[in-house]
PDB file of N, CA and C in Angstrom:
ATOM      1  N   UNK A   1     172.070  90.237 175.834  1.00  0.00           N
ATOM      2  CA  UNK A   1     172.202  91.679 175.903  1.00  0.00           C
ATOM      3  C   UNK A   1     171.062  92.325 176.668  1.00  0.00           C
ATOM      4  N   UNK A   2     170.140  91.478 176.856  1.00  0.00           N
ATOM      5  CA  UNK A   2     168.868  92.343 177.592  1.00  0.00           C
ATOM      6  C   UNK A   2     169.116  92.552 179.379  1.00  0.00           C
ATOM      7  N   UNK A   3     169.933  91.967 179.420  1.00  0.00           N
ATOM      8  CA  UNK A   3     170.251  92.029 180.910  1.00  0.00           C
ATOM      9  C   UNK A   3     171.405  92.879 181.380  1.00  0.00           C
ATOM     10  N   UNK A   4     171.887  93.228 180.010  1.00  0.00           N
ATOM     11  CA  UNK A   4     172.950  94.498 179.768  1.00  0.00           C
ATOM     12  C   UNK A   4     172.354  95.865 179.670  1.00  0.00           C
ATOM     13  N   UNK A   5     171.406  95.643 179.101  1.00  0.00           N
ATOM     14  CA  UNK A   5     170.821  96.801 178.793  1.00  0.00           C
ATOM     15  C   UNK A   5     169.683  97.445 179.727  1.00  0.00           C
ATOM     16  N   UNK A   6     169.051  95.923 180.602  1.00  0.00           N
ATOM     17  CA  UNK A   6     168.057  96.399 181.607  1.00  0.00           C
ATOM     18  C   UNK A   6     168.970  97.139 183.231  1.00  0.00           C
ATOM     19  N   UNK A   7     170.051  96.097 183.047  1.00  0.00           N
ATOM     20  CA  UNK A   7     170.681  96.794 184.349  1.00  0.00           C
ATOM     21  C   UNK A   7     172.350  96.468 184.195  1.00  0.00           C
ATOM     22  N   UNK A   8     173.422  95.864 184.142  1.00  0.00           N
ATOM     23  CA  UNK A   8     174.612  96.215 183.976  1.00  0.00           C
ATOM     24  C   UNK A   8     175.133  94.816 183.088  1.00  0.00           C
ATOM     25  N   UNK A   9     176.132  95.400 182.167  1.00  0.00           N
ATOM     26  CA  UNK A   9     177.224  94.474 181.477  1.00  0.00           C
ATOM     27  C   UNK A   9     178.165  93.558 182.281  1.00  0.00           C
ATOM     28  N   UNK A  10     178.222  94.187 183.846  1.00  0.00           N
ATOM     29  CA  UNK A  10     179.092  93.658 184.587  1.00  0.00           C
ATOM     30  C   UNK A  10     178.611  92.556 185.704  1.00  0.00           C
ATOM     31  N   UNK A  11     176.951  92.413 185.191  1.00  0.00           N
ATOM     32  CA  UNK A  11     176.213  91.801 186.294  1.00  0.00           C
ATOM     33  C   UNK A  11     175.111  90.594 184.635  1.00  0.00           C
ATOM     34  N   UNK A  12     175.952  90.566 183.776  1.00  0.00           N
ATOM     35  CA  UNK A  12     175.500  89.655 183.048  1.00  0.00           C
ATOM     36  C   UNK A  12     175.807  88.080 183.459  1.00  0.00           C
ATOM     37  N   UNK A  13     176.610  87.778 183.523  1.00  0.00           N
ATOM     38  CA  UNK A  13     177.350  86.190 183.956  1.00  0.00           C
ATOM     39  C   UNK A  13     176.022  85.897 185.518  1.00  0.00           C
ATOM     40  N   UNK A  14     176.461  87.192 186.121  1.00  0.00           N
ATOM     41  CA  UNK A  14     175.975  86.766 187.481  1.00  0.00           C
ATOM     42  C   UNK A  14     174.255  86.350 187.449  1.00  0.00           C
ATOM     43  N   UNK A  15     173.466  87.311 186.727  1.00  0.00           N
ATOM     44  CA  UNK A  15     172.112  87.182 186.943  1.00  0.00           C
ATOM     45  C   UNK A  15     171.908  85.574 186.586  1.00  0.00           C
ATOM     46  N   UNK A  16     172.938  85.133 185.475  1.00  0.00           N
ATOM     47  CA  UNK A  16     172.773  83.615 184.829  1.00  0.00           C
ATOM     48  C   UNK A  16     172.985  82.229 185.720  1.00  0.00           C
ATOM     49  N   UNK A  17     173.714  82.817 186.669  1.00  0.00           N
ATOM     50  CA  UNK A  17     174.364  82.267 187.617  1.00  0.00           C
ATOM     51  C   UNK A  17     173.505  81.629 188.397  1.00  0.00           C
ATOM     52  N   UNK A  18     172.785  83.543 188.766  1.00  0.00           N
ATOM     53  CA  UNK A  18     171.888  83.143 189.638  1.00  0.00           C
ATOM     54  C   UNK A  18     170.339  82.390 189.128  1.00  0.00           C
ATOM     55  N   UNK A  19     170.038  82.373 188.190  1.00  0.00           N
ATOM     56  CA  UNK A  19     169.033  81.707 187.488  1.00  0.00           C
ATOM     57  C   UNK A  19     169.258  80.230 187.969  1.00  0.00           C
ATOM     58  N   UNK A  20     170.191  79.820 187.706  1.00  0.00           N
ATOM     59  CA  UNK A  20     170.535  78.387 187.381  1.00  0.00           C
ATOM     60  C   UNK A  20     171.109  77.488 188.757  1.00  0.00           C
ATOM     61  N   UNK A  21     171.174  78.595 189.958  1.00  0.00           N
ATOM     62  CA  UNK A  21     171.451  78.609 190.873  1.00  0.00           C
ATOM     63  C   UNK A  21     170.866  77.108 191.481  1.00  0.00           C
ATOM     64  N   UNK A  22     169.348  76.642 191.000  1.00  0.00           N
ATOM     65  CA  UNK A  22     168.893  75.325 191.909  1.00  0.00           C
ATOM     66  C   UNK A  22     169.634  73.924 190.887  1.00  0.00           C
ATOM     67  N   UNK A  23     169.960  74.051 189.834  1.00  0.00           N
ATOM     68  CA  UNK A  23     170.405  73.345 188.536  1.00  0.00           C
ATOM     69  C   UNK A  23     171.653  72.917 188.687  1.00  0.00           C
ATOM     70  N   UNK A  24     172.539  74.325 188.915  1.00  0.00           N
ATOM     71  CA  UNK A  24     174.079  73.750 188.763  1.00  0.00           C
ATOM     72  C   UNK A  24     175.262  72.863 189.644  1.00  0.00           C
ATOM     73  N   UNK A  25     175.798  72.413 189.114  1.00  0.00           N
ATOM     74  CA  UNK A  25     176.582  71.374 189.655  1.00  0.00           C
ATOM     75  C   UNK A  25     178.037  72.421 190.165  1.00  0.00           C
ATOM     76  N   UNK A  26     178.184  73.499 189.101  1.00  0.00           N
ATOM     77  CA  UNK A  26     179.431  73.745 189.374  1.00  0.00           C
ATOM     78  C   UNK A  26     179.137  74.737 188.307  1.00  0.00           C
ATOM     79  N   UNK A  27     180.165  76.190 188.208  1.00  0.00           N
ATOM     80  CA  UNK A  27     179.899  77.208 187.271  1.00  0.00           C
ATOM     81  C   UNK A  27     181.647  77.271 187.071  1.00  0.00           C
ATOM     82  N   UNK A  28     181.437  77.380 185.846  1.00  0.00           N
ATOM     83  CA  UNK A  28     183.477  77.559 185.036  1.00  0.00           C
ATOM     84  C   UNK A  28     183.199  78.966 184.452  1.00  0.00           C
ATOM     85  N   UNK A  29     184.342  79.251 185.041  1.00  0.00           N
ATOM     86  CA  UNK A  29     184.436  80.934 184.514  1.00  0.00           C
ATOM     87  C   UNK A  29     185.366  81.282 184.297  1.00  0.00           C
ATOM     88  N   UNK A  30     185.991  81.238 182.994  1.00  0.00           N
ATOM     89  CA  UNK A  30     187.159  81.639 182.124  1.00  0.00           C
ATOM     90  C   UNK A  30     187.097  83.274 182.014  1.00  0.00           C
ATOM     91  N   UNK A  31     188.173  83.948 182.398  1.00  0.00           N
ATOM     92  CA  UNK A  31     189.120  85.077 182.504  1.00  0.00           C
ATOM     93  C   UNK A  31     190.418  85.312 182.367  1.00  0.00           C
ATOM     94  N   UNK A  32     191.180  86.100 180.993  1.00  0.00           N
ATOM     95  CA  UNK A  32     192.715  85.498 181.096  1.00  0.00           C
ATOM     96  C   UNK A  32     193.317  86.105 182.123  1.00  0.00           C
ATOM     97  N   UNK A  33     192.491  87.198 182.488  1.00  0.00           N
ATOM     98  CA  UNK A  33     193.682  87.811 183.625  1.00  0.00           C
ATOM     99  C   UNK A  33     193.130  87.516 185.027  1.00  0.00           C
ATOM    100  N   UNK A  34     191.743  87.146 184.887  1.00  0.00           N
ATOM    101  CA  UNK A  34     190.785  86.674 186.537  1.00  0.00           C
ATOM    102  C   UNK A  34     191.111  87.718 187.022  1.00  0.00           C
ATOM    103  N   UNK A  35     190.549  89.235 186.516  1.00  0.00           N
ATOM    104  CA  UNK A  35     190.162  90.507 187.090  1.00  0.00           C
ATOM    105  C   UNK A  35     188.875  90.817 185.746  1.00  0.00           C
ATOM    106  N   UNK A  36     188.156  89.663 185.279  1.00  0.00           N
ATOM    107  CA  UNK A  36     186.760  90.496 184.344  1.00  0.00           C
ATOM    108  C   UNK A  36     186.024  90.167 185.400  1.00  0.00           C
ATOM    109  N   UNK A  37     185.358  92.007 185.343  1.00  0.00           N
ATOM    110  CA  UNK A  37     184.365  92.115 186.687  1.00  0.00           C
ATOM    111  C   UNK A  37     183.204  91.556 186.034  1.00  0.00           C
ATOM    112  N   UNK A  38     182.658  90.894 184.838  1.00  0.00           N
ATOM    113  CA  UNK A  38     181.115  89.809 184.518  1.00  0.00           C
ATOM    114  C   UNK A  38     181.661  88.973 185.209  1.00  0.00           C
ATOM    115  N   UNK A  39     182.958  88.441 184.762  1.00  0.00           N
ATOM    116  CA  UNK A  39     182.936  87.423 184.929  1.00  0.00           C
ATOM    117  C   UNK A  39     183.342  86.695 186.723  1.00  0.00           C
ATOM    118  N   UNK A  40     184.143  87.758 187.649  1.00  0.00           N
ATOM    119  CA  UNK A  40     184.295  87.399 188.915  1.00  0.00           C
ATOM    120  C   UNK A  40     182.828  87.954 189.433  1.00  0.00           C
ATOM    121  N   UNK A  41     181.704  88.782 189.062  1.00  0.00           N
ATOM    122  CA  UNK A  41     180.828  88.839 189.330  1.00  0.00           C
ATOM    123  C   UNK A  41     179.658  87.376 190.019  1.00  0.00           C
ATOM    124  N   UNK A  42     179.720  86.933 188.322  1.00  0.00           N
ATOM    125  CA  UNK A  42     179.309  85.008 188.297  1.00  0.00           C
ATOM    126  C   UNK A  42     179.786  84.595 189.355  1.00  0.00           C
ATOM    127  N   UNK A  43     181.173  84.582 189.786  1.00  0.00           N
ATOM    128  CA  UNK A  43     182.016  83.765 190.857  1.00  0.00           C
ATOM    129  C   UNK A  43     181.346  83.897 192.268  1.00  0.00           C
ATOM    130  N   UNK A  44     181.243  85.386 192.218  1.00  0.00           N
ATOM    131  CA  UNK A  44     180.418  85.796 193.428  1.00  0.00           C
ATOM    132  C   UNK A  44     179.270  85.537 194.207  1.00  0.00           C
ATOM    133  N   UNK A  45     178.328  85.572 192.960  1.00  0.00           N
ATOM    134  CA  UNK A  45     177.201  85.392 192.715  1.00  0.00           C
ATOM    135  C   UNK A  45     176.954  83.490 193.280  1.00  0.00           C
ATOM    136  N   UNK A  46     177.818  83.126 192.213  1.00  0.00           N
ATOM    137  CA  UNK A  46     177.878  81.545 192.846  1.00  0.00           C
ATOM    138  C   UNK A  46     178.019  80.879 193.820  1.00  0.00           C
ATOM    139  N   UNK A  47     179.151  81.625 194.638  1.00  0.00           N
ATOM    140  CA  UNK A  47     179.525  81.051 196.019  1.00  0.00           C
ATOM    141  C   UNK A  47     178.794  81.521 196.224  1.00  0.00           C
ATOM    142  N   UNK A  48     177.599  82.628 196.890  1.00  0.00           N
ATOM    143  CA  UNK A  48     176.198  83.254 197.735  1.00  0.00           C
ATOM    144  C   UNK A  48     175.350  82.291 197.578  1.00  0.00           C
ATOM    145  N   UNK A  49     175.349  81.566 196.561  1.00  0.00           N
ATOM    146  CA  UNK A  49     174.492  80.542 195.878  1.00  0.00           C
ATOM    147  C   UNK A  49     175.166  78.953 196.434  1.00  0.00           C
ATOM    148  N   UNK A  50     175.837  78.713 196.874  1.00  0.00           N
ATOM    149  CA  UNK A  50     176.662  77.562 197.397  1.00  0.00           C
ATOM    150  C   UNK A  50     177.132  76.909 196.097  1.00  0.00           C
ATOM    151  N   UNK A  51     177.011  77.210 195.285  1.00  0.00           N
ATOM    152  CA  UNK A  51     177.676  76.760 193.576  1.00  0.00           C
ATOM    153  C   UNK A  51     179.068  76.553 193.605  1.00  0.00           C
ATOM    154  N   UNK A  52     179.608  75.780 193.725  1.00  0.00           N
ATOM    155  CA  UNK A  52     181.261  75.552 193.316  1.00  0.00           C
ATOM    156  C   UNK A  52     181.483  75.802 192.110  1.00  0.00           C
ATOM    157  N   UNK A  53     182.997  77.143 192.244  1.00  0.00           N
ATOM    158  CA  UNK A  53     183.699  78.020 191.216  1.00  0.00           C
ATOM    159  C   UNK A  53     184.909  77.279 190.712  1.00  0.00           C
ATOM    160  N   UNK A  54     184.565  76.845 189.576  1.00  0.00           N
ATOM    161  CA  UNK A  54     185.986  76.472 188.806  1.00  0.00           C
ATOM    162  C   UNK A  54     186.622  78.048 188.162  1.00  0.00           C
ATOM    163  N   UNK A  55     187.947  78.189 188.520  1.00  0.00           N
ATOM    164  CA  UNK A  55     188.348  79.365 187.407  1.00  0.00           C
ATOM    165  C   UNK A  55     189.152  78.724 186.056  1.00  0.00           C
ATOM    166  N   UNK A  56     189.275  79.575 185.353  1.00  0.00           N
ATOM    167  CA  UNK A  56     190.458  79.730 184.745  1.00  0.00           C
ATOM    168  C   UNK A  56     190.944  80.721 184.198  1.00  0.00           C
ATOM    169  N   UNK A  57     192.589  80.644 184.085  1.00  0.00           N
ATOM    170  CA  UNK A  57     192.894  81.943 183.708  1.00  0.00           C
ATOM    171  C   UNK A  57     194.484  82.134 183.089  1.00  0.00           C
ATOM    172  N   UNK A  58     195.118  83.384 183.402  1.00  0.00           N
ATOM    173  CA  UNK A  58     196.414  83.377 182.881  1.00  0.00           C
ATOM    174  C   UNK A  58     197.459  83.018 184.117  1.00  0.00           C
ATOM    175  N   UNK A  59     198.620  83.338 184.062  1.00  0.00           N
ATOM    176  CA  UNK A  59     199.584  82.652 185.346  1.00  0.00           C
ATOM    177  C   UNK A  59     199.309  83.275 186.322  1.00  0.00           C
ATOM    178  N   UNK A  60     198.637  84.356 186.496  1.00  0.00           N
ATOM    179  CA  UNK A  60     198.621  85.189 187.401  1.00  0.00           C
ATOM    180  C   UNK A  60     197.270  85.060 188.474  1.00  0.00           C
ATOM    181  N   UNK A  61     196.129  84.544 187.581  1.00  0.00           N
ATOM    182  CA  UNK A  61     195.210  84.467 188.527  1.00  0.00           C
ATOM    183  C   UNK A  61     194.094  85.258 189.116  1.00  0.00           C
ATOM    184  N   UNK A  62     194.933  86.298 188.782  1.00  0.00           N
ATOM    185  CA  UNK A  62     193.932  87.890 189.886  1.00  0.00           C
ATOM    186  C   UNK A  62     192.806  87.365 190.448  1.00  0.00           C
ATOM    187  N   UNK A  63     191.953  88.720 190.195  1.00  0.00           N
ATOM    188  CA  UNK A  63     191.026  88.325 191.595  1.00  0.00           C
ATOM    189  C   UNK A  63     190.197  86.958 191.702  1.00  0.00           C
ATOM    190  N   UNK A  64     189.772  86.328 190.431  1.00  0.00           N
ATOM    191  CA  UNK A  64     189.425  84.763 189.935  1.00  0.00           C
ATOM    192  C   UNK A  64     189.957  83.992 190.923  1.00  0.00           C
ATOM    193  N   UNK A  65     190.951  83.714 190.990  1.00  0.00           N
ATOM    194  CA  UNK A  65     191.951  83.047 192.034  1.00  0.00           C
ATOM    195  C   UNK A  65     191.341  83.185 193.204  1.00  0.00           C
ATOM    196  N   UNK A  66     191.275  83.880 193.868  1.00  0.00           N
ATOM    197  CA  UNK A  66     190.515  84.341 195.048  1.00  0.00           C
ATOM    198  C   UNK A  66     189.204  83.616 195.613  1.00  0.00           C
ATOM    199  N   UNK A  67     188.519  83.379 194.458  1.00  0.00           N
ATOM    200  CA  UNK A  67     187.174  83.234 194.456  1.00  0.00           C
ATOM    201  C   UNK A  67     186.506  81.756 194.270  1.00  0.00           C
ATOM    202  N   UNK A  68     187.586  81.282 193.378  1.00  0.00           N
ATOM    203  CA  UNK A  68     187.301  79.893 192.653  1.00  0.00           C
ATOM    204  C   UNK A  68     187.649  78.854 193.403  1.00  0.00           C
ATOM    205  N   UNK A  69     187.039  77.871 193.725  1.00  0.00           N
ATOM    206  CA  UNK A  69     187.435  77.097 194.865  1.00  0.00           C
ATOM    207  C   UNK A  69     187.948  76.028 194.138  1.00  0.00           C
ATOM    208  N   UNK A  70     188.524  76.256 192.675  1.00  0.00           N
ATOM    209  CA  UNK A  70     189.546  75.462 191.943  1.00  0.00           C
ATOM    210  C   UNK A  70     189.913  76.611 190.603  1.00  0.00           C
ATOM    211  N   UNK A  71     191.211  76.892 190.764  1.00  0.00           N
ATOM    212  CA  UNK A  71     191.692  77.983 189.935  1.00  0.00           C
ATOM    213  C   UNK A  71     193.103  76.985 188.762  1.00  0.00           C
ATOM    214  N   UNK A  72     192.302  76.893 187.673  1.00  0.00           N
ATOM    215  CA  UNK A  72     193.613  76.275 186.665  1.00  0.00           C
ATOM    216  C   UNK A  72     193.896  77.402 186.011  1.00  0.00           C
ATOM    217  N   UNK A  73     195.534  77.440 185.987  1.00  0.00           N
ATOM    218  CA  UNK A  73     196.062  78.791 185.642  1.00  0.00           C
ATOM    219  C   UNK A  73     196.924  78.222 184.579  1.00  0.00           C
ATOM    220  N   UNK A  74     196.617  78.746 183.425  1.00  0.00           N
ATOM    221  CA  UNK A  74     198.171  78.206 182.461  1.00  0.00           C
ATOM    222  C   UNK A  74     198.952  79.355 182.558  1.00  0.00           C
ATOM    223  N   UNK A  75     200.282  78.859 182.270  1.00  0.00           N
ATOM    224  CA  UNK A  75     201.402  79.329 182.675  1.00  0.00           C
ATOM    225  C   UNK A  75     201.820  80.616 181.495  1.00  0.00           C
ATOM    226  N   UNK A  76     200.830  81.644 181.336  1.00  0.00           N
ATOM    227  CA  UNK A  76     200.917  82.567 179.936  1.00  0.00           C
ATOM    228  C   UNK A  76     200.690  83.950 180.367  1.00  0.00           C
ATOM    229  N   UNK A  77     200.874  84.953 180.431  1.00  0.00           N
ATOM    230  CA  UNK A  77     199.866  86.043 180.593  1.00  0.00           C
ATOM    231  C   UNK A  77     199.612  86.969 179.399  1.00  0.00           C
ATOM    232  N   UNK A  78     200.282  86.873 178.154  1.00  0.00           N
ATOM    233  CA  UNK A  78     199.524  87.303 176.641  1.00  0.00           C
ATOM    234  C   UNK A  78     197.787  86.905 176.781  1.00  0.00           C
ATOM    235  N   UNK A  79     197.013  87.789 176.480  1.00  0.00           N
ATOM    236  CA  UNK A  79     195.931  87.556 176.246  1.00  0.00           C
ATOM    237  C   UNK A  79     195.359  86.165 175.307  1.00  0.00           C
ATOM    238  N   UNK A  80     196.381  86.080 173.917  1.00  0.00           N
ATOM    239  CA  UNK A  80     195.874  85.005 172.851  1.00  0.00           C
ATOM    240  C   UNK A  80     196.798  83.944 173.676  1.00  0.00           C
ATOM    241  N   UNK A  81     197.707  83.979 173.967  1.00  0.00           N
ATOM    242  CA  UNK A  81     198.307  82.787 174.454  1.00  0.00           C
ATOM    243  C   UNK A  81     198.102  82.068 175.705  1.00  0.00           C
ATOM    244  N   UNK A  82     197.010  82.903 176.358  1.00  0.00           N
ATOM    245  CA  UNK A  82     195.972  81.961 177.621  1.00  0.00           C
ATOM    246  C   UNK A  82     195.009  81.673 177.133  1.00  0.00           C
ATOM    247  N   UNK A  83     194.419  82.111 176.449  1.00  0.00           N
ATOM    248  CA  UNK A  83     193.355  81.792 175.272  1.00  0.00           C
ATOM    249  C   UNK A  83     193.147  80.147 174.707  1.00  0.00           C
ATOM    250  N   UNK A  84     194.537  80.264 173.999  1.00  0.00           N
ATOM    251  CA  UNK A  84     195.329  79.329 173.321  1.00  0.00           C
ATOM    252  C   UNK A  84     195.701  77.963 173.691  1.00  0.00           C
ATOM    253  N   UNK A  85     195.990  78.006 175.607  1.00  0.00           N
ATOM    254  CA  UNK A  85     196.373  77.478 176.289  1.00  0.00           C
ATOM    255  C   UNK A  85     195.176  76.675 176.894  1.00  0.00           C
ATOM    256  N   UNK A  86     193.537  77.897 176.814  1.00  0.00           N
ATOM    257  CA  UNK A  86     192.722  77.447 177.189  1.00  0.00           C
ATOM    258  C   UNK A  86     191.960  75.974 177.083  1.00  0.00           C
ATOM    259  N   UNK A  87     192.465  76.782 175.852  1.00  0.00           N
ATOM    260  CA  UNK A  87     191.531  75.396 174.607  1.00  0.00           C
ATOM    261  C   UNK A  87     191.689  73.820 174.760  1.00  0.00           C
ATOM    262  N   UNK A  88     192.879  73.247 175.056  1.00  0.00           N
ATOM    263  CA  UNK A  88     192.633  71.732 175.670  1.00  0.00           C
ATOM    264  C   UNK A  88     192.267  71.460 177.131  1.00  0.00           C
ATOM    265  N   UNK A  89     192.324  72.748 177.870  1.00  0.00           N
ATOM    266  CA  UNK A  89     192.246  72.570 179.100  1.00  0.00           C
ATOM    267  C   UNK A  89     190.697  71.686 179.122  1.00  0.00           C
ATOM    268  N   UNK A  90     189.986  72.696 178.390  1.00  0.00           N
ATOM    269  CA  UNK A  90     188.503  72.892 178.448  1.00  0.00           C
ATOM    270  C   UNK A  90     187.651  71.581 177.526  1.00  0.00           C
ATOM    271  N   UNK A  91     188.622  71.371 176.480  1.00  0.00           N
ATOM    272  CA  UNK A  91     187.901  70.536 175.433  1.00  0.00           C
ATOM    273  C   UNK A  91     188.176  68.965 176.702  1.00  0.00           C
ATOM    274  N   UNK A  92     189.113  68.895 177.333  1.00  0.00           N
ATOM    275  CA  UNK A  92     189.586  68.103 178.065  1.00  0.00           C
ATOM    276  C   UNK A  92     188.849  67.947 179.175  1.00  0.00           C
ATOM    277  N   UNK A  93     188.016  69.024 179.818  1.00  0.00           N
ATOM    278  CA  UNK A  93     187.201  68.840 180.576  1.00  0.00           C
ATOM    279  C   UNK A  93     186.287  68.203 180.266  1.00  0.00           C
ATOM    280  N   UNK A  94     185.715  69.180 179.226  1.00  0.00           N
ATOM    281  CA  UNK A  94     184.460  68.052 178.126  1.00  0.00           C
ATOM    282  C   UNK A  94     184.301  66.637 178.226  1.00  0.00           C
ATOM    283  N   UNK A  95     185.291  66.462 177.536  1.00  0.00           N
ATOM    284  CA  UNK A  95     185.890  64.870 177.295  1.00  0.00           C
ATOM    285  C   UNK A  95     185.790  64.066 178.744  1.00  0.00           C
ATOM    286  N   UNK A  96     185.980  64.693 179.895  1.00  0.00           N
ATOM    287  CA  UNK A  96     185.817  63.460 180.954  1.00  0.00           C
ATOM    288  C   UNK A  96     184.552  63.556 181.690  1.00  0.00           C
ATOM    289  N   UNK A  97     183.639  65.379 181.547  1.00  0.00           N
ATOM    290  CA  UNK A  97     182.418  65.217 181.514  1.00  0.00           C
ATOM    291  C   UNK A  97     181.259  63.759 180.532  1.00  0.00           C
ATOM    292  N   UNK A  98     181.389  64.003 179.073  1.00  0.00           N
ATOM    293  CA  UNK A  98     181.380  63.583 178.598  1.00  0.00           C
ATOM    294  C   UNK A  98     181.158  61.655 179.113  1.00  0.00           C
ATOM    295  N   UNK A  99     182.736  61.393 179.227  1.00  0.00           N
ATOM    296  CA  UNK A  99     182.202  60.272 179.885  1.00  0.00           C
ATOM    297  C   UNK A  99     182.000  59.603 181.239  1.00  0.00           C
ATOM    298  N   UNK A 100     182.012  60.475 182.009  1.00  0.00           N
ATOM    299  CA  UNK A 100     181.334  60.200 183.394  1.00  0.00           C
ATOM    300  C   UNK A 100     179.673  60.532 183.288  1.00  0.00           C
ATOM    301  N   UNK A 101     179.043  61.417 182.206  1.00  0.00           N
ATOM    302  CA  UNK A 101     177.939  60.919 182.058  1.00  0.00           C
ATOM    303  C   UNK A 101     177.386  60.225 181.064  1.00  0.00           C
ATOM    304  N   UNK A 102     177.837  59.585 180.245  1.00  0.00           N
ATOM    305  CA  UNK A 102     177.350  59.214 179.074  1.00  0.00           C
ATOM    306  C   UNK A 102     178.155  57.787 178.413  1.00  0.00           C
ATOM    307  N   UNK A 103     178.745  57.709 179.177  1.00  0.00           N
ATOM    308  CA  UNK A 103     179.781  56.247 178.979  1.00  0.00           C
ATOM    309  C   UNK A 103     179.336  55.519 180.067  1.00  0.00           C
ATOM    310  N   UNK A 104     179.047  53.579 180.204  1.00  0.00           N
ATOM    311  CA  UNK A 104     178.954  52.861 180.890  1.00  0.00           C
ATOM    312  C   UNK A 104     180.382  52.618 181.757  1.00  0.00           C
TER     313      UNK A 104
END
């Protein structure tokens, strides 16, 4: 919240982004509709940064889509039911993070 409060709610994701900017491998930025301006902010922020944008989002994509130089869209546009949809996408990512670093 201090980075909300020092300068914008909509430039929170991004300042983090940009912090981590020499660190990251890749930045995932979940949005169900991929129009949250924190969160296509980050996206922004990342590609300026040469950071590869994973999105995700609802069927639709919005502006996320645009930005993410890999956009997984489940096929929902209810708010809880991309949500919903999210959840193995992501735990599933985990899981092959997981063992591409930590498995022989």
């Amino acid at each position: 919240t201090a980075i909300g409060n020092d300068s914008s709610y909509d430039m929170i994701y991004a300042q983090q982004a940009y912090a981590y900017r020499k660190l990251a491998g890749a930045i995932l930025c979940l949005s169900t509709s991929g129009n949250a301006r924190n969160v296509n902010n980050a996206a922004i922020t990342a590609r300026a940064c040469r950071i590869p944008v994973i999105g995700m989002t609802g069927e639709l994509g919005g502006y996320l889509n645009s930005l993410a130089d890999v956009c997984i869209k489940v096929p929902e546009s209810e708010t809880y039911k991309v949500q919903e949809l999210h959840l193995p996408v992501y735990h599933c990512l985990c899981a092959m993070l997981e063992c591409e670093f930590f498995e022989n």
